[in-house]
C-alpha atoms as a PDB file:
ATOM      1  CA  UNK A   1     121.470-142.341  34.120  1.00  0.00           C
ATOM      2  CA  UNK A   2     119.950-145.156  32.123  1.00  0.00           C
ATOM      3  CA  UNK A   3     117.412-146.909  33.190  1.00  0.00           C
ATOM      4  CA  UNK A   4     116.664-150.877  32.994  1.00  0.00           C
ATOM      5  CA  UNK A   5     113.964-153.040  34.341  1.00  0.00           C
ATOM      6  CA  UNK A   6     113.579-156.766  35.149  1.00  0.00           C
ATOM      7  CA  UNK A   7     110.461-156.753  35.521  1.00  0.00           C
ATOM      8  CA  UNK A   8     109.912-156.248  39.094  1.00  0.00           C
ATOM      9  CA  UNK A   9     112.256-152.980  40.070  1.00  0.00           C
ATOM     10  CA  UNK A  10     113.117-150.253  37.417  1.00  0.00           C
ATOM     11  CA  UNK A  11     116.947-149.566  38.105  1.00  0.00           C
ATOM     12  CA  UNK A  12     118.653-146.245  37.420  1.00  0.00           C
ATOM     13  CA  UNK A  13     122.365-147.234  36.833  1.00  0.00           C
ATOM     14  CA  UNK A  14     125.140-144.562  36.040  1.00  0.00           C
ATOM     15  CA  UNK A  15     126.474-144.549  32.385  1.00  0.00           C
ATOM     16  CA  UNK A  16     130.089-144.091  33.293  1.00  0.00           C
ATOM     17  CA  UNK A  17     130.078-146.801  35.850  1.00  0.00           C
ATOM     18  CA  UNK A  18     128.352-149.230  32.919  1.00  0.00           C
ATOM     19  CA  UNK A  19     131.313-148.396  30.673  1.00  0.00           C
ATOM     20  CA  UNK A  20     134.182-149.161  32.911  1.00  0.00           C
ATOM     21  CA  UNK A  21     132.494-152.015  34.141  1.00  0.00           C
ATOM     22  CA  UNK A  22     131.922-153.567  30.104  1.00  0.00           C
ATOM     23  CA  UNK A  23     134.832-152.045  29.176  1.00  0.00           C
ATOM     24  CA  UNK A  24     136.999-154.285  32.285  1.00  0.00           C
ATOM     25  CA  UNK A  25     135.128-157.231  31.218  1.00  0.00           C
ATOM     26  CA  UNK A  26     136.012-157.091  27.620  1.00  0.00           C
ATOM     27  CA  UNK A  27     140.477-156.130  29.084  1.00  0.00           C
ATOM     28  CA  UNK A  28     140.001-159.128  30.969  1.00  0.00           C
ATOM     29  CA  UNK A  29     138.356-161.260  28.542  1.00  0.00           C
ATOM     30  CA  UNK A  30     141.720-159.834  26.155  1.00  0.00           C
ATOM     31  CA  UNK A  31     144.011-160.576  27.981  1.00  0.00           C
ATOM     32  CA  UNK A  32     142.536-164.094  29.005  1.00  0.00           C
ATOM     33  CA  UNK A  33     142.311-165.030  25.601  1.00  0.00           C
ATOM     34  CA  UNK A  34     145.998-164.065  24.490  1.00  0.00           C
ATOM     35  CA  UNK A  35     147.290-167.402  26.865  1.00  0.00           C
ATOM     36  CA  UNK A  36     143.796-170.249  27.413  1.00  0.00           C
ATOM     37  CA  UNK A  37     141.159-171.123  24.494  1.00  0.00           C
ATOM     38  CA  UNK A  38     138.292-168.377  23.835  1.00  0.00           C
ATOM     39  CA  UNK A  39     135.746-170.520  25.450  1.00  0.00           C
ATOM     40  CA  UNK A  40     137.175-170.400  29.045  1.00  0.00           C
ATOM     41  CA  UNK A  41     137.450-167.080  28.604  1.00  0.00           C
ATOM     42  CA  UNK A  42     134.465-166.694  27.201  1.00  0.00           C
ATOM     43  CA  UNK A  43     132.574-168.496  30.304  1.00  0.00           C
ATOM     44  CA  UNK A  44     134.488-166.379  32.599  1.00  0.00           C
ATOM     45  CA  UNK A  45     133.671-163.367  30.897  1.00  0.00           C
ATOM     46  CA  UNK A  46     129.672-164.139  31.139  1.00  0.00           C
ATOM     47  CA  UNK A  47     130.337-164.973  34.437  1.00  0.00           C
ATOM     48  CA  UNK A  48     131.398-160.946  35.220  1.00  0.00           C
ATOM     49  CA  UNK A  49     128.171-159.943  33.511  1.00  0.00           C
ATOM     50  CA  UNK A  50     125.631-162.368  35.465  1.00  0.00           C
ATOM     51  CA  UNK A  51     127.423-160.495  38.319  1.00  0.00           C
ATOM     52  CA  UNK A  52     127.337-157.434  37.179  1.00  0.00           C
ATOM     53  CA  UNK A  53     123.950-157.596  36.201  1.00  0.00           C
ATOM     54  CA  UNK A  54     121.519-159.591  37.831  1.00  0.00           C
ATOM     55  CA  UNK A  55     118.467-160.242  37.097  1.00  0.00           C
ATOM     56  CA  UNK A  56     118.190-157.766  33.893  1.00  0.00           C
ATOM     57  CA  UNK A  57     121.270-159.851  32.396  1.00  0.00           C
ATOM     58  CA  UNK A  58     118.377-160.832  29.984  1.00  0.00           C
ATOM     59  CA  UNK A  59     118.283-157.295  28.459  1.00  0.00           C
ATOM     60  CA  UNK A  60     121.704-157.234  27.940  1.00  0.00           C
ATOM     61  CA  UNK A  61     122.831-158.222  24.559  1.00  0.00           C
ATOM     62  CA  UNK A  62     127.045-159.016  23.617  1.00  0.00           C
ATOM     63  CA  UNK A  63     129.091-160.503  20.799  1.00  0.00           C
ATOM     64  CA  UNK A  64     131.116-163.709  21.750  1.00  0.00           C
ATOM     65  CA  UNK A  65     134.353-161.837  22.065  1.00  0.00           C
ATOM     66  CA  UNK A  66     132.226-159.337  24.894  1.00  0.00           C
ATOM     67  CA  UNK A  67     133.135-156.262  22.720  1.00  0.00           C
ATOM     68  CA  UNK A  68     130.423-154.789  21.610  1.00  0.00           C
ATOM     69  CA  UNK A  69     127.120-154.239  23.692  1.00  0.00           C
ATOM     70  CA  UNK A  70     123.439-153.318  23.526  1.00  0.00           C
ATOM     71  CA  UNK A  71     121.615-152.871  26.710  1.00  0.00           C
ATOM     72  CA  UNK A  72     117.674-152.819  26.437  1.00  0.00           C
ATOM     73  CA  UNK A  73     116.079-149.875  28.849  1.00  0.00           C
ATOM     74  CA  UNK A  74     112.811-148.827  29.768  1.00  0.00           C
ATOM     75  CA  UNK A  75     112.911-146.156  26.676  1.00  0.00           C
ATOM     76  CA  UNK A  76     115.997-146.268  24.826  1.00  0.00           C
ATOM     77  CA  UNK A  77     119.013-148.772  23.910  1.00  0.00           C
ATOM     78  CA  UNK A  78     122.475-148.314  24.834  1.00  0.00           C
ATOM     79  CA  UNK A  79     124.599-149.184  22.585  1.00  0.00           C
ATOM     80  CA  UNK A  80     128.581-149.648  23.394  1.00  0.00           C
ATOM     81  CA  UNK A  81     131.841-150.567  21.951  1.00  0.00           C
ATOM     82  CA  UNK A  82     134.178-151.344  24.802  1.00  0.00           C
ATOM     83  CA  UNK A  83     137.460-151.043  22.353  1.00  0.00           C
ATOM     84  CA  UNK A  84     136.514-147.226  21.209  1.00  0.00           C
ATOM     85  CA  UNK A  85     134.488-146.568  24.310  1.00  0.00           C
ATOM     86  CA  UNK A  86     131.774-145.086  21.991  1.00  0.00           C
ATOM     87  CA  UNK A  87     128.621-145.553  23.375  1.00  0.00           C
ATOM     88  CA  UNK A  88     125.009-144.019  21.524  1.00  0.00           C
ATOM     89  CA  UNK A  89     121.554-144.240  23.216  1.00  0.00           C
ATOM     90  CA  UNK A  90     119.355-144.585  20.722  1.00  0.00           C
ATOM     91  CA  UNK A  91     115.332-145.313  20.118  1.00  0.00           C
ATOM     92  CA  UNK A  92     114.207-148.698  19.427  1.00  0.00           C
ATOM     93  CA  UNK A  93     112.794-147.344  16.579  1.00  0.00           C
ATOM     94  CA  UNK A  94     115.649-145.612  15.438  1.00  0.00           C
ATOM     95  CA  UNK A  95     117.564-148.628  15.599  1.00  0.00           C
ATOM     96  CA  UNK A  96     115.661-150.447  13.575  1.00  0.00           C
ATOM     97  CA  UNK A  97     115.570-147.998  10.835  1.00  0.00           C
ATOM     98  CA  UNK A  98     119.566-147.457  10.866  1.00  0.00           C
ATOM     99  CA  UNK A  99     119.933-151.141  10.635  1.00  0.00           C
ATOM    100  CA  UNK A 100     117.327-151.777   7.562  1.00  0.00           C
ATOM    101  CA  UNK A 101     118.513-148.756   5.638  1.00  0.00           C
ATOM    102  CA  UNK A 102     122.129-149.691   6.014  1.00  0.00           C
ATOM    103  CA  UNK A 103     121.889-152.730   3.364  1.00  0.00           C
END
């Protein structure tokens, strides 16, 4: 389970029901994009996740092309790649340090 919150209601949401759901967007946003301009499917795309998520769409970070992910939770990031299906939850923290020590 991972846990988000929007400020009102924490959420428990399933981690393999997360993936399949980021991991349709970004087929459909694929296979949108091989016939109709990236910025249709782009909009359509954002459209899944505003229904997918709600309210904590906020916390939910995503490259243009919806491929790779980063969800903010109450205690940890989750952090996806919809083409590998790798997925890492990770500290804040931790993060931060991978990122600033990588360059």
């Amino acid at each position: 389970m991972f846990r988000m919150d929007d400020g009102i209601t924490p959420r428990d949401l399933k981690i393999e029901t997360l993936k399949e759901g980021l991991k349709g967007i970004r087929k459909r946003y694929l296979e949108c994009a091989s016939s109709k301009k990236k910025e249709i499917c782009y909009a359509v795309a954002a459209n899944e996740l505003v229904s997918m998520f709600g309210s904590l769409m906020p916390r939910v970070l995503h490259d243009p092309e919806v491929r790779y992910y980063i969800l903010y939770g109450v205690d940890q990031l989750l952090v996806y790649d919809a083409d590998t299906d790798r997925i890492r939850l990770t500290s804040i923290e931790e993060a931060v340090n991978i990122i600033l020590n990588s360059t």
